[in-house]
PDB file of N, CA and C in Angstrom:
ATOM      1  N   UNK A   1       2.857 -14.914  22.920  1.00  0.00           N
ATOM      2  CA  UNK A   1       1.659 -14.706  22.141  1.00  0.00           C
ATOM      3  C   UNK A   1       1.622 -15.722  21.001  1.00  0.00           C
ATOM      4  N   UNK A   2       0.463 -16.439  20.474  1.00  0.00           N
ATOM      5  CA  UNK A   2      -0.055 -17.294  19.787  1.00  0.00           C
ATOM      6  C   UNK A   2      -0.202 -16.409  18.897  1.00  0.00           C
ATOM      7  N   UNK A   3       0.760 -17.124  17.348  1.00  0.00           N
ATOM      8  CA  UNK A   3       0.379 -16.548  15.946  1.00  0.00           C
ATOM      9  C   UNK A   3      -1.026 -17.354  15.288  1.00  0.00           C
ATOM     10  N   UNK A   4      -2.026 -16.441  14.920  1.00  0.00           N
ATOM     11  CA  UNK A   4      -3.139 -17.278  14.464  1.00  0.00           C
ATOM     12  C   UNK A   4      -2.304 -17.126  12.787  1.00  0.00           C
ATOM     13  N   UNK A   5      -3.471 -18.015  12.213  1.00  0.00           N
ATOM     14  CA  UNK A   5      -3.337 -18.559  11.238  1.00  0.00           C
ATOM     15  C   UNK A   5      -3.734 -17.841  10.094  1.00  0.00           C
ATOM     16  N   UNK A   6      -3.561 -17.307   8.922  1.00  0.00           N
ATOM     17  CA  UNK A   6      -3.219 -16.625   8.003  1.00  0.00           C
ATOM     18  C   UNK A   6      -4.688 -16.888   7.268  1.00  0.00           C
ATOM     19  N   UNK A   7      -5.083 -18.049   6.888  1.00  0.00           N
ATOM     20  CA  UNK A   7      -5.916 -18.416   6.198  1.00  0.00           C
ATOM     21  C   UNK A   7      -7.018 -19.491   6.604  1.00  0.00           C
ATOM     22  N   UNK A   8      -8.122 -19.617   5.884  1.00  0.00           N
ATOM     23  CA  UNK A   8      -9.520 -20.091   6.719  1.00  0.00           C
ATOM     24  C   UNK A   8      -8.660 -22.020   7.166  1.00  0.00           C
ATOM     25  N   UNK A   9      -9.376 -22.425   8.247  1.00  0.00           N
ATOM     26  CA  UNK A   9      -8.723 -23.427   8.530  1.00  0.00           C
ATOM     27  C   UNK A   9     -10.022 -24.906   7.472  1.00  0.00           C
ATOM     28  N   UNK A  10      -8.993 -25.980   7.513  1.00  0.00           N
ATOM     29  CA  UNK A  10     -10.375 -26.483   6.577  1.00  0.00           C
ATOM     30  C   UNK A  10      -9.480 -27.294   5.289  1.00  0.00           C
ATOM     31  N   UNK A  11     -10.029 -28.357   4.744  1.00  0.00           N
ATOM     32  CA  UNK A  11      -9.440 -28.572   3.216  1.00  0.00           C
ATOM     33  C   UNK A  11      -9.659 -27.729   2.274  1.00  0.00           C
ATOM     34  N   UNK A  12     -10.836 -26.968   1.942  1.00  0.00           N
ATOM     35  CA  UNK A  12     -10.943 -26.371   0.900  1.00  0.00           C
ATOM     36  C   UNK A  12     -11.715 -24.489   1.450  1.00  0.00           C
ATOM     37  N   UNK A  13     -11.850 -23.502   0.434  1.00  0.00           N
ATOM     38  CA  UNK A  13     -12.070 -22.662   0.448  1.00  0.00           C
ATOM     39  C   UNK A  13     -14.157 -22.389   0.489  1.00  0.00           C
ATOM     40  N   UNK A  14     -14.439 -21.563   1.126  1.00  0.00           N
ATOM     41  CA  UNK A  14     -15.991 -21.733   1.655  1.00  0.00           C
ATOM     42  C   UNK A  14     -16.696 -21.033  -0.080  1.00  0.00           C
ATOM     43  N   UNK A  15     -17.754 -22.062  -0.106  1.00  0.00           N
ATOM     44  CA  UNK A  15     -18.178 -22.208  -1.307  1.00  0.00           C
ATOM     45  C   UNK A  15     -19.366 -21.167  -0.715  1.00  0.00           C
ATOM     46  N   UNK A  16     -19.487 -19.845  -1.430  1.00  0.00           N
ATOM     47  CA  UNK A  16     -20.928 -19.356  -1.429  1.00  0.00           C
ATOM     48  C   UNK A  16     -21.859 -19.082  -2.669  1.00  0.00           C
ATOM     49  N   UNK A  17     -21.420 -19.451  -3.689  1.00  0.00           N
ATOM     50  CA  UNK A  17     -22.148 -19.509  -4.977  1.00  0.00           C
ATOM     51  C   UNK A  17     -22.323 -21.120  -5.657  1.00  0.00           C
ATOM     52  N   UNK A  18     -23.199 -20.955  -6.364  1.00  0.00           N
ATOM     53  CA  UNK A  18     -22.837 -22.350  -7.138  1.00  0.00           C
ATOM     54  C   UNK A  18     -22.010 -21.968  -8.664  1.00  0.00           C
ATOM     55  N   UNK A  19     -21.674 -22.714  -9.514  1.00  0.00           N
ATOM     56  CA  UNK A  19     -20.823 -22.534 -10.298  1.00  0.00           C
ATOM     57  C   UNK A  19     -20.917 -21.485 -11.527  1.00  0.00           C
ATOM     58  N   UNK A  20     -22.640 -21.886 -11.915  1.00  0.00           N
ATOM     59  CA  UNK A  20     -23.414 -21.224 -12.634  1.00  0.00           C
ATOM     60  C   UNK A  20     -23.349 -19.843 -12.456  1.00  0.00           C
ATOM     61  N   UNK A  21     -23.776 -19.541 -11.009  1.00  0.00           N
ATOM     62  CA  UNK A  21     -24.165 -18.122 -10.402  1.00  0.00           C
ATOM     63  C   UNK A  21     -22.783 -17.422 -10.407  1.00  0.00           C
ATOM     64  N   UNK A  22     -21.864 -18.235 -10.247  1.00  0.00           N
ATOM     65  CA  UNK A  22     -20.328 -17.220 -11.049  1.00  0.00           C
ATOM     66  C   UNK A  22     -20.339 -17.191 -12.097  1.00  0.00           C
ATOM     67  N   UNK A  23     -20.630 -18.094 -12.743  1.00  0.00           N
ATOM     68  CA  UNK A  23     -20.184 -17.591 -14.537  1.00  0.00           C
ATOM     69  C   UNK A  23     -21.258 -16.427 -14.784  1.00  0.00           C
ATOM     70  N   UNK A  24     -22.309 -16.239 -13.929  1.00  0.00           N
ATOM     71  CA  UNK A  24     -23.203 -15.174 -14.404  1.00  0.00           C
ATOM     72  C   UNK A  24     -22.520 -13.824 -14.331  1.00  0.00           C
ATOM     73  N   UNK A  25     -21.949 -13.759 -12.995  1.00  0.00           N
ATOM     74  CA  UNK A  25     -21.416 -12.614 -12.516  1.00  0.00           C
ATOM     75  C   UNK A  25     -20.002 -12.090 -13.401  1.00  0.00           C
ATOM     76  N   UNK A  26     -19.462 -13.338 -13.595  1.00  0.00           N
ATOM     77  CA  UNK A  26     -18.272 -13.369 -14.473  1.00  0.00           C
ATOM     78  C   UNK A  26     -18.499 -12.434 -15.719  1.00  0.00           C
ATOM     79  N   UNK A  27     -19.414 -13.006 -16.419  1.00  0.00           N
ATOM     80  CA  UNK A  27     -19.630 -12.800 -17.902  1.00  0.00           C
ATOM     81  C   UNK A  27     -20.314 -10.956 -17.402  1.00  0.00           C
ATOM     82  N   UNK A  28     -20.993 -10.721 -16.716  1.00  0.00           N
ATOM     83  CA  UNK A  28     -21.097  -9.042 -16.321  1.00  0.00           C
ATOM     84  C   UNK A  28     -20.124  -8.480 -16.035  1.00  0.00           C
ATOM     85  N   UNK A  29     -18.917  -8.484 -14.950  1.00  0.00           N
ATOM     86  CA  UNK A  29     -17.903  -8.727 -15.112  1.00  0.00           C
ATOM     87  C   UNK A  29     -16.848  -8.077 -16.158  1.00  0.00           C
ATOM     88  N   UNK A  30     -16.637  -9.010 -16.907  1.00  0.00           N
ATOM     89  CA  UNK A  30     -15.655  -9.432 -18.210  1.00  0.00           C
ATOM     90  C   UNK A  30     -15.940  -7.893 -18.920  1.00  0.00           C
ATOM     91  N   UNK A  31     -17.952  -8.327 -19.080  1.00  0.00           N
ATOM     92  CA  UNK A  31     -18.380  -7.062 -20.194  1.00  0.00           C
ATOM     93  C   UNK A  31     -18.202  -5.766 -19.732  1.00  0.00           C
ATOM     94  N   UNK A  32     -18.368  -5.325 -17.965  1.00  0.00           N
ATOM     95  CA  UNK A  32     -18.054  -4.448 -17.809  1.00  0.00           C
ATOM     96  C   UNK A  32     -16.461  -3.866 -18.315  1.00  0.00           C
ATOM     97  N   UNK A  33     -15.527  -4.560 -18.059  1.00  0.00           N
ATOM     98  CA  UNK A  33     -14.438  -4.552 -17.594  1.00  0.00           C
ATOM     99  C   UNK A  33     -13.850  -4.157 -19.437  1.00  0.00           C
ATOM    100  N   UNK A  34     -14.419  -4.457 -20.690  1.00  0.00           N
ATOM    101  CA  UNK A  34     -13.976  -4.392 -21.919  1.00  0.00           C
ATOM    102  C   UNK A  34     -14.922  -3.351 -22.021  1.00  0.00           C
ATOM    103  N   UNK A  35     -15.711  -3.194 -21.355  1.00  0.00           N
ATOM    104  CA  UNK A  35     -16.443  -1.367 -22.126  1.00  0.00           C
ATOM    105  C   UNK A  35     -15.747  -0.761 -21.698  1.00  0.00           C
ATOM    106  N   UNK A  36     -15.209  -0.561 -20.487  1.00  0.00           N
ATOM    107  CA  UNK A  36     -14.592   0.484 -19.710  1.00  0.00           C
ATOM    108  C   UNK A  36     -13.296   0.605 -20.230  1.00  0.00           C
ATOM    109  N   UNK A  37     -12.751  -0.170 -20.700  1.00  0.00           N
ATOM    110  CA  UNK A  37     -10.863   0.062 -21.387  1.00  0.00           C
ATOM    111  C   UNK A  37     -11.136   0.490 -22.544  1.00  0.00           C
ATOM    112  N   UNK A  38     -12.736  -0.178 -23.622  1.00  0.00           N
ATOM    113  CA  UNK A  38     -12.933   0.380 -24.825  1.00  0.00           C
ATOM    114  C   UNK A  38     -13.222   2.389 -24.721  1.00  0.00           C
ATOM    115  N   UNK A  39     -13.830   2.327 -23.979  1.00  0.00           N
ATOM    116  CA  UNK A  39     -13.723   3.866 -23.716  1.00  0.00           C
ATOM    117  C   UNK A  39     -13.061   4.698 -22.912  1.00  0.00           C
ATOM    118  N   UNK A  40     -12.536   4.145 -21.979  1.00  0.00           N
ATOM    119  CA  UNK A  40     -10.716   5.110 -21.365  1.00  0.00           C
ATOM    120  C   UNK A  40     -10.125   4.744 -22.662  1.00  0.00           C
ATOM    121  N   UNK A  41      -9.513   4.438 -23.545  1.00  0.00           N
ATOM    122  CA  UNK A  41      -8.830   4.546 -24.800  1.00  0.00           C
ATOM    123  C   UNK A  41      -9.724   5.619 -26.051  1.00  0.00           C
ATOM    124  N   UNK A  42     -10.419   5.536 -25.653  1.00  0.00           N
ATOM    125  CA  UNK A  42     -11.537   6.502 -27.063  1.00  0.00           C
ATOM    126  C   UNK A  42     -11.548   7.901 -26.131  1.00  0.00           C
ATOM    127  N   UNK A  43     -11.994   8.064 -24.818  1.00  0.00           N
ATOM    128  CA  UNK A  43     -11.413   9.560 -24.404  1.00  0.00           C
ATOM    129  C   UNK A  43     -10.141   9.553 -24.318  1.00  0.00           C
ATOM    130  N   UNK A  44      -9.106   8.602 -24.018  1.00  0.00           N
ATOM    131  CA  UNK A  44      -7.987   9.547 -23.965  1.00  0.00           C
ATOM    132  C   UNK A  44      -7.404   9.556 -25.399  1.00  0.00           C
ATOM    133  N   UNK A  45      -8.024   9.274 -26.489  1.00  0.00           N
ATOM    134  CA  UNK A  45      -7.561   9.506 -27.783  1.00  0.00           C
ATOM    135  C   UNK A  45      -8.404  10.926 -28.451  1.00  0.00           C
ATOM    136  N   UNK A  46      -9.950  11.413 -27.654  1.00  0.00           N
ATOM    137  CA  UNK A  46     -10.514  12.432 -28.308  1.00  0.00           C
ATOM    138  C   UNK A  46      -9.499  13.859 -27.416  1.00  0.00           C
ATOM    139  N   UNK A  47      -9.073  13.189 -26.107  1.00  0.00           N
ATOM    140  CA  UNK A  47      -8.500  14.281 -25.537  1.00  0.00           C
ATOM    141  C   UNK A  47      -7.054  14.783 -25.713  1.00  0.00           C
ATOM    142  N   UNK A  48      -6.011  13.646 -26.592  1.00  0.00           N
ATOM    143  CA  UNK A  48      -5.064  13.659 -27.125  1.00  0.00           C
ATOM    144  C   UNK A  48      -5.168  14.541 -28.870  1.00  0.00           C
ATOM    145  N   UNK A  49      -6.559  14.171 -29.465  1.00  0.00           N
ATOM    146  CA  UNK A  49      -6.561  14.805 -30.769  1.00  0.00           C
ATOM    147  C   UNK A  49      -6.857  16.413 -30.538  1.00  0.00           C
ATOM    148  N   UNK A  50      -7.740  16.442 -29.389  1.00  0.00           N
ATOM    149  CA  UNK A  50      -8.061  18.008 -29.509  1.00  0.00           C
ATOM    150  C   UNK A  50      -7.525  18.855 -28.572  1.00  0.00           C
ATOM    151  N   UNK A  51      -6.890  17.986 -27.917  1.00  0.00           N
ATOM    152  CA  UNK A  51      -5.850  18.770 -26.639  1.00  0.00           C
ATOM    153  C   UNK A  51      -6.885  19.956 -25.714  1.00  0.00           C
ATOM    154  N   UNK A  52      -8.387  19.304 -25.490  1.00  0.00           N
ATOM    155  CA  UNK A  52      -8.923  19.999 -24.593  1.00  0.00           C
ATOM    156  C   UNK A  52      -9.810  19.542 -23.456  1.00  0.00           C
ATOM    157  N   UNK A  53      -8.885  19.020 -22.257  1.00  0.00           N
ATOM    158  CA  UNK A  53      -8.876  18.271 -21.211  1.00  0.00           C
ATOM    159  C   UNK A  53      -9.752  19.021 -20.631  1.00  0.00           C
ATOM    160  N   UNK A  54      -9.383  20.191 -20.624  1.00  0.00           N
ATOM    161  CA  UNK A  54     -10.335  21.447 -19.742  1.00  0.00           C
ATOM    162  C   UNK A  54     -11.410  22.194 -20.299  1.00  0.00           C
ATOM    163  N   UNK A  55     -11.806  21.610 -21.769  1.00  0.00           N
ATOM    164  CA  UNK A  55     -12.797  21.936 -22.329  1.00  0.00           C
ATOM    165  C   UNK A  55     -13.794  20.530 -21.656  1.00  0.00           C
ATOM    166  N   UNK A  56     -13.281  19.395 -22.385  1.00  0.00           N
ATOM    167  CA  UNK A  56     -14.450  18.039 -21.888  1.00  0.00           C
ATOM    168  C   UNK A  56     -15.313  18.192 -20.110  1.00  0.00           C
ATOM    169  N   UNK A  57     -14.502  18.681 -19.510  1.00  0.00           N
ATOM    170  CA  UNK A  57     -14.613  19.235 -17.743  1.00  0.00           C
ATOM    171  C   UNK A  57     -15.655  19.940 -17.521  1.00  0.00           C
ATOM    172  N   UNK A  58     -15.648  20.997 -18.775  1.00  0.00           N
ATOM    173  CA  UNK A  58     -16.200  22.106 -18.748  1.00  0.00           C
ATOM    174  C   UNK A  58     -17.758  21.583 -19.493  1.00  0.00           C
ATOM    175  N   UNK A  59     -17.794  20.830 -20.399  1.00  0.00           N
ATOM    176  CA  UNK A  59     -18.806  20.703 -20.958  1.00  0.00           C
ATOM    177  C   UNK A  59     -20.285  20.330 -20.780  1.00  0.00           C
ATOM    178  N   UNK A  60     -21.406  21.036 -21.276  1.00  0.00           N
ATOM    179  CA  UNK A  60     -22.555  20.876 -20.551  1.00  0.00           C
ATOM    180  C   UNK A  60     -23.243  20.551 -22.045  1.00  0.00           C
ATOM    181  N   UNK A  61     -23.846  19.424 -21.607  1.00  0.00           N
ATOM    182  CA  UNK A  61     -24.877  18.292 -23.117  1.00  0.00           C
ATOM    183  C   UNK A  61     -25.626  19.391 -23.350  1.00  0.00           C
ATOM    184  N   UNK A  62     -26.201  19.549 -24.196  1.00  0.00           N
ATOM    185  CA  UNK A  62     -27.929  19.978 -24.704  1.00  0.00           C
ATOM    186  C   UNK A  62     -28.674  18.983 -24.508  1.00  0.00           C
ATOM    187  N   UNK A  63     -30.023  18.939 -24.879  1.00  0.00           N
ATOM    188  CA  UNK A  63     -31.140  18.328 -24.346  1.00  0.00           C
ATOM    189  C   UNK A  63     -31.066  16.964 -25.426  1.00  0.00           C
ATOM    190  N   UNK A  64     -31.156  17.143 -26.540  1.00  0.00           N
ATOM    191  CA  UNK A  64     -30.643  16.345 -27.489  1.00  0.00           C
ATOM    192  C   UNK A  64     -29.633  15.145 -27.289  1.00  0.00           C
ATOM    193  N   UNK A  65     -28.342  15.546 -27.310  1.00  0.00           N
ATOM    194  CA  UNK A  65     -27.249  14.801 -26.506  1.00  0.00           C
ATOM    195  C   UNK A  65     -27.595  14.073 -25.102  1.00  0.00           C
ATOM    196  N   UNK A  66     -28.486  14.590 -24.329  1.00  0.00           N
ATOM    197  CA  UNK A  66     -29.036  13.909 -23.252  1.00  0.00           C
ATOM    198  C   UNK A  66     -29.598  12.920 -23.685  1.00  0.00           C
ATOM    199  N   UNK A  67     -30.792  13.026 -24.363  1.00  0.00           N
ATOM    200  CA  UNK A  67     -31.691  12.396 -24.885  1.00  0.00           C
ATOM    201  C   UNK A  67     -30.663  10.956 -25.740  1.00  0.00           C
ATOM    202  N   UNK A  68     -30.160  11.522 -26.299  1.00  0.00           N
ATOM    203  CA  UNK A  68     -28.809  10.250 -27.030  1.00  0.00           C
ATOM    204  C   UNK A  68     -28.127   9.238 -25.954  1.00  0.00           C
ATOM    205  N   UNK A  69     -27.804   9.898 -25.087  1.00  0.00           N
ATOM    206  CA  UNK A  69     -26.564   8.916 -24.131  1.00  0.00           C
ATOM    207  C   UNK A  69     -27.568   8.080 -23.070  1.00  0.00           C
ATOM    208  N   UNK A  70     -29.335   8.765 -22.991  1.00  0.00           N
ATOM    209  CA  UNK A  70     -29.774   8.278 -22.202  1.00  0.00           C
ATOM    210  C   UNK A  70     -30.230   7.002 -23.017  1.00  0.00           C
ATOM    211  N   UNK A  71     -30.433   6.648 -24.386  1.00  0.00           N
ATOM    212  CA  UNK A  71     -30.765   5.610 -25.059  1.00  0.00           C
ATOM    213  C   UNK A  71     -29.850   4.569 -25.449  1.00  0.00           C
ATOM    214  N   UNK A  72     -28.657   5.214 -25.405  1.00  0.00           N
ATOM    215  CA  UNK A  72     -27.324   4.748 -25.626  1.00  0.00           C
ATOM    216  C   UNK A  72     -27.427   3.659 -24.024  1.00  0.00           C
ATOM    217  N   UNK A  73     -27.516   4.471 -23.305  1.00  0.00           N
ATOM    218  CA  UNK A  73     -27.374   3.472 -21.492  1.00  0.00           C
ATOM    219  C   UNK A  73     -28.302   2.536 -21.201  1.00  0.00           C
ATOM    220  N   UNK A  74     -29.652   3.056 -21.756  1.00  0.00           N
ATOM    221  CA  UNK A  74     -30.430   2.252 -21.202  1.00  0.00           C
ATOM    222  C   UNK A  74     -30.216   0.770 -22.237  1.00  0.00           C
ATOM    223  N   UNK A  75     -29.656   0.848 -23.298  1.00  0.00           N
ATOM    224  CA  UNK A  75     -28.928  -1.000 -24.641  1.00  0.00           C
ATOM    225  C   UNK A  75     -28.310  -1.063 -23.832  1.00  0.00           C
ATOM    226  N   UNK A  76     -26.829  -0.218 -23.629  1.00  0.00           N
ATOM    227  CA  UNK A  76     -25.957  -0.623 -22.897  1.00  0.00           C
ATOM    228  C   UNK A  76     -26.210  -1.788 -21.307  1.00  0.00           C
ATOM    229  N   UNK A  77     -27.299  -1.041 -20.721  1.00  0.00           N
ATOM    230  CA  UNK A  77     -27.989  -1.740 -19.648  1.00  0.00           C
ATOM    231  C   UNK A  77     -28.543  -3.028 -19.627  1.00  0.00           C
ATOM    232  N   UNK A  78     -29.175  -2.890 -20.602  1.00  0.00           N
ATOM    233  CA  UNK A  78     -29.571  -4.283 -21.283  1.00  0.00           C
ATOM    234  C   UNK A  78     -28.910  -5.536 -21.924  1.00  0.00           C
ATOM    235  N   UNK A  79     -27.708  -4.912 -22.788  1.00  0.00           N
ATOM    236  CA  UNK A  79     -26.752  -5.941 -22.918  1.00  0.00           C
ATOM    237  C   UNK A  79     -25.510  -6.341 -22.076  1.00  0.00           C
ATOM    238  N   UNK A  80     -25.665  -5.926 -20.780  1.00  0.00           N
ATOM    239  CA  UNK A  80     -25.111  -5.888 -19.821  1.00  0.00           C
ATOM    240  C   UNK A  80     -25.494  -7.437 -18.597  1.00  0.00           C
ATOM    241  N   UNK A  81     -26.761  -6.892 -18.662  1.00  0.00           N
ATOM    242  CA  UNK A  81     -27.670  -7.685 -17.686  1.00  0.00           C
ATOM    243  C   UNK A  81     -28.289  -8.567 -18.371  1.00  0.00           C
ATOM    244  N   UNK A  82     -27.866  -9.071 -19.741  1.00  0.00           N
ATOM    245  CA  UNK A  82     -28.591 -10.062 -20.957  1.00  0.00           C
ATOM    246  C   UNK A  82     -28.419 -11.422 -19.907  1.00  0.00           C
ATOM    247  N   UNK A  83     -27.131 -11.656 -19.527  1.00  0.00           N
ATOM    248  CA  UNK A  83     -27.190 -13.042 -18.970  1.00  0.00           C
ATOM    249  C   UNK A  83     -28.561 -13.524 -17.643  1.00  0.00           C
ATOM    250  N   UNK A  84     -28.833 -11.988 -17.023  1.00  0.00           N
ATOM    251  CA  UNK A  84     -30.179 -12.271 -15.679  1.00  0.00           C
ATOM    252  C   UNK A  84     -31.103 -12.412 -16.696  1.00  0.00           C
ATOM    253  N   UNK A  85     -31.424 -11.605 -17.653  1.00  0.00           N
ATOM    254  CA  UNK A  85     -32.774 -11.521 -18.469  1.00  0.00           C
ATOM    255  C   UNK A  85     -33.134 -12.924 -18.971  1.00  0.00           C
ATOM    256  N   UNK A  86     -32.062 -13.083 -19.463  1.00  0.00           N
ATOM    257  CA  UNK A  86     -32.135 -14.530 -20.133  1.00  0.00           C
ATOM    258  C   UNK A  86     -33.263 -15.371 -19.643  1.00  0.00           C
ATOM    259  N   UNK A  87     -32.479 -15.535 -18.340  1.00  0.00           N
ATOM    260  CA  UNK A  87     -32.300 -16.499 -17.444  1.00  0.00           C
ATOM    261  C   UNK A  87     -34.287 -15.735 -16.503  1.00  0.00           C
ATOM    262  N   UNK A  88     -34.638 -15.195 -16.733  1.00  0.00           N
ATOM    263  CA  UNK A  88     -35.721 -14.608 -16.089  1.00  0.00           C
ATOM    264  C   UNK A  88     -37.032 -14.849 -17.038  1.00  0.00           C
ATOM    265  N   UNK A  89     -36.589 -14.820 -17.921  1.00  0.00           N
ATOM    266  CA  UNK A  89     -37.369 -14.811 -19.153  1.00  0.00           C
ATOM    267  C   UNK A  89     -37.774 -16.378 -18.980  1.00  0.00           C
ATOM    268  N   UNK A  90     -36.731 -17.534 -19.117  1.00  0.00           N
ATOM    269  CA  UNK A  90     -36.417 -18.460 -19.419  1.00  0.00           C
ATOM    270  C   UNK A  90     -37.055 -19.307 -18.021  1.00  0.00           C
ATOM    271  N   UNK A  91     -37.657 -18.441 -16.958  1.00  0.00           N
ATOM    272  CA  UNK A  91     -38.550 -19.112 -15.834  1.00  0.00           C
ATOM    273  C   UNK A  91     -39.517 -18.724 -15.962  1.00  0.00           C
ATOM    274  N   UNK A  92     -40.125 -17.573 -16.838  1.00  0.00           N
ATOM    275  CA  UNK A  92     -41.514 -17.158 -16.890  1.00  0.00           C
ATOM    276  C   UNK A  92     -42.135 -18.468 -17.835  1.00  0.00           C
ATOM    277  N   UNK A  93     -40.885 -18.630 -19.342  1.00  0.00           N
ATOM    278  CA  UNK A  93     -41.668 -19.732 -20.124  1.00  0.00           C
ATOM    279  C   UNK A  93     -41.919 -20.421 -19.626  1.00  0.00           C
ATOM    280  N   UNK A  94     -40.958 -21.474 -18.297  1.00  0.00           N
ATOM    281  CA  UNK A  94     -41.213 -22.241 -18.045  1.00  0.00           C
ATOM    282  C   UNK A  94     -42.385 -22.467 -16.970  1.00  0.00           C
ATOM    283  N   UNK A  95     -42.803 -21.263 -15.880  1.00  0.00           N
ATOM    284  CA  UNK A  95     -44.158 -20.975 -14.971  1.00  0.00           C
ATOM    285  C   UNK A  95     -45.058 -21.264 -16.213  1.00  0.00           C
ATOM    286  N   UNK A  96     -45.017 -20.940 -17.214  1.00  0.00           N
ATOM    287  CA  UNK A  96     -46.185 -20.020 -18.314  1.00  0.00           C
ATOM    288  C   UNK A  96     -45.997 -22.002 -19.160  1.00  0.00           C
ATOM    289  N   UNK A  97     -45.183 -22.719 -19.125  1.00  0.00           N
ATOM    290  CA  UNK A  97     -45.825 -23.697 -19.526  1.00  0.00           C
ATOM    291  C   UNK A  97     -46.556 -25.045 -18.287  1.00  0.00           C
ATOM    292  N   UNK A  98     -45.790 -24.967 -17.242  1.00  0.00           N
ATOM    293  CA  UNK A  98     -46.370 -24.943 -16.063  1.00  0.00           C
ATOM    294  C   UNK A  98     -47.954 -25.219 -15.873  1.00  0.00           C
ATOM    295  N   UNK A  99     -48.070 -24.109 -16.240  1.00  0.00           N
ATOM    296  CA  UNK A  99     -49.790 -23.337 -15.810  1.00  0.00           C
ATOM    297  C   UNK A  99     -50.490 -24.001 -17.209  1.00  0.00           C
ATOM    298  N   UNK A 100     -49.569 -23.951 -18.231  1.00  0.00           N
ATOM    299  CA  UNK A 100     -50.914 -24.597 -19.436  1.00  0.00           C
ATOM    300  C   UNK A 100     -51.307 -26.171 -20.007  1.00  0.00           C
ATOM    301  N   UNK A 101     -50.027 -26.997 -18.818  1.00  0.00           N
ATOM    302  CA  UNK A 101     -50.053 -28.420 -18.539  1.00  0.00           C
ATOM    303  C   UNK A 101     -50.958 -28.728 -17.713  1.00  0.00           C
ATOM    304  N   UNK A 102     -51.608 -27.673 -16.892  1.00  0.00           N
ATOM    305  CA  UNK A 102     -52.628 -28.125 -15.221  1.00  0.00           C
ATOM    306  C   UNK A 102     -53.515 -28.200 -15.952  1.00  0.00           C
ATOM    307  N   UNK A 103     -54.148 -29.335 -15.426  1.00  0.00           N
ATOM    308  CA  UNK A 103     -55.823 -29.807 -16.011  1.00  0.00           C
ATOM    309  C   UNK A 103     -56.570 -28.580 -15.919  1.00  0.00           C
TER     310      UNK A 103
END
């Protein structure tokens, strides 16, 4: 039996992004990746101060508190996805100057 080969055959590795379109993903990425350790360290420090693992489990928001975390997510969302917006925004100016150069 013929051992195939471990890895893609070829000089280099198959390019499916351009360089840009990673650093986009990167930088979402990164930010995800530092909210998420910033807050596994902030619950496991509220659940270390009050020693109630099986209270947080248990807990049900009020309408209020809803109303908070849902405004809280939807920035969060936004400064998340700042690098697409940017970049979306930054083709409308340019359609939108486009259109006011045409005779």
């Amino acid at each position: 039996m013929t051992e195939r080969p471990r890895k893609a055959q070829g000089p280099e590795r198959p390019v499916y992004f351009n360089q840009s379109d990673v650093d986009r993903v990167m930088a979402v990425v990164l930010a995800l990746a530092s909210e998420v350790a910033s807050l596994r360290d902030r619950l496991d420090t509220h659940e270390r101060v009050t020693d109630a693992h099986e209270k947080v489990e248990a807990y049900l928001p009020d309408q209020e508190t809803i109303t908070v975390r849902d405004t809280w997510r939807e920035a969060y969302i936004r400064r998340l996805f700042r690098v697409f917006t940017e970049d979306i925004e930054d083709l409308r100016r340019q359609g939108a100057d486009i259109h006011s150069k045409e005779p």
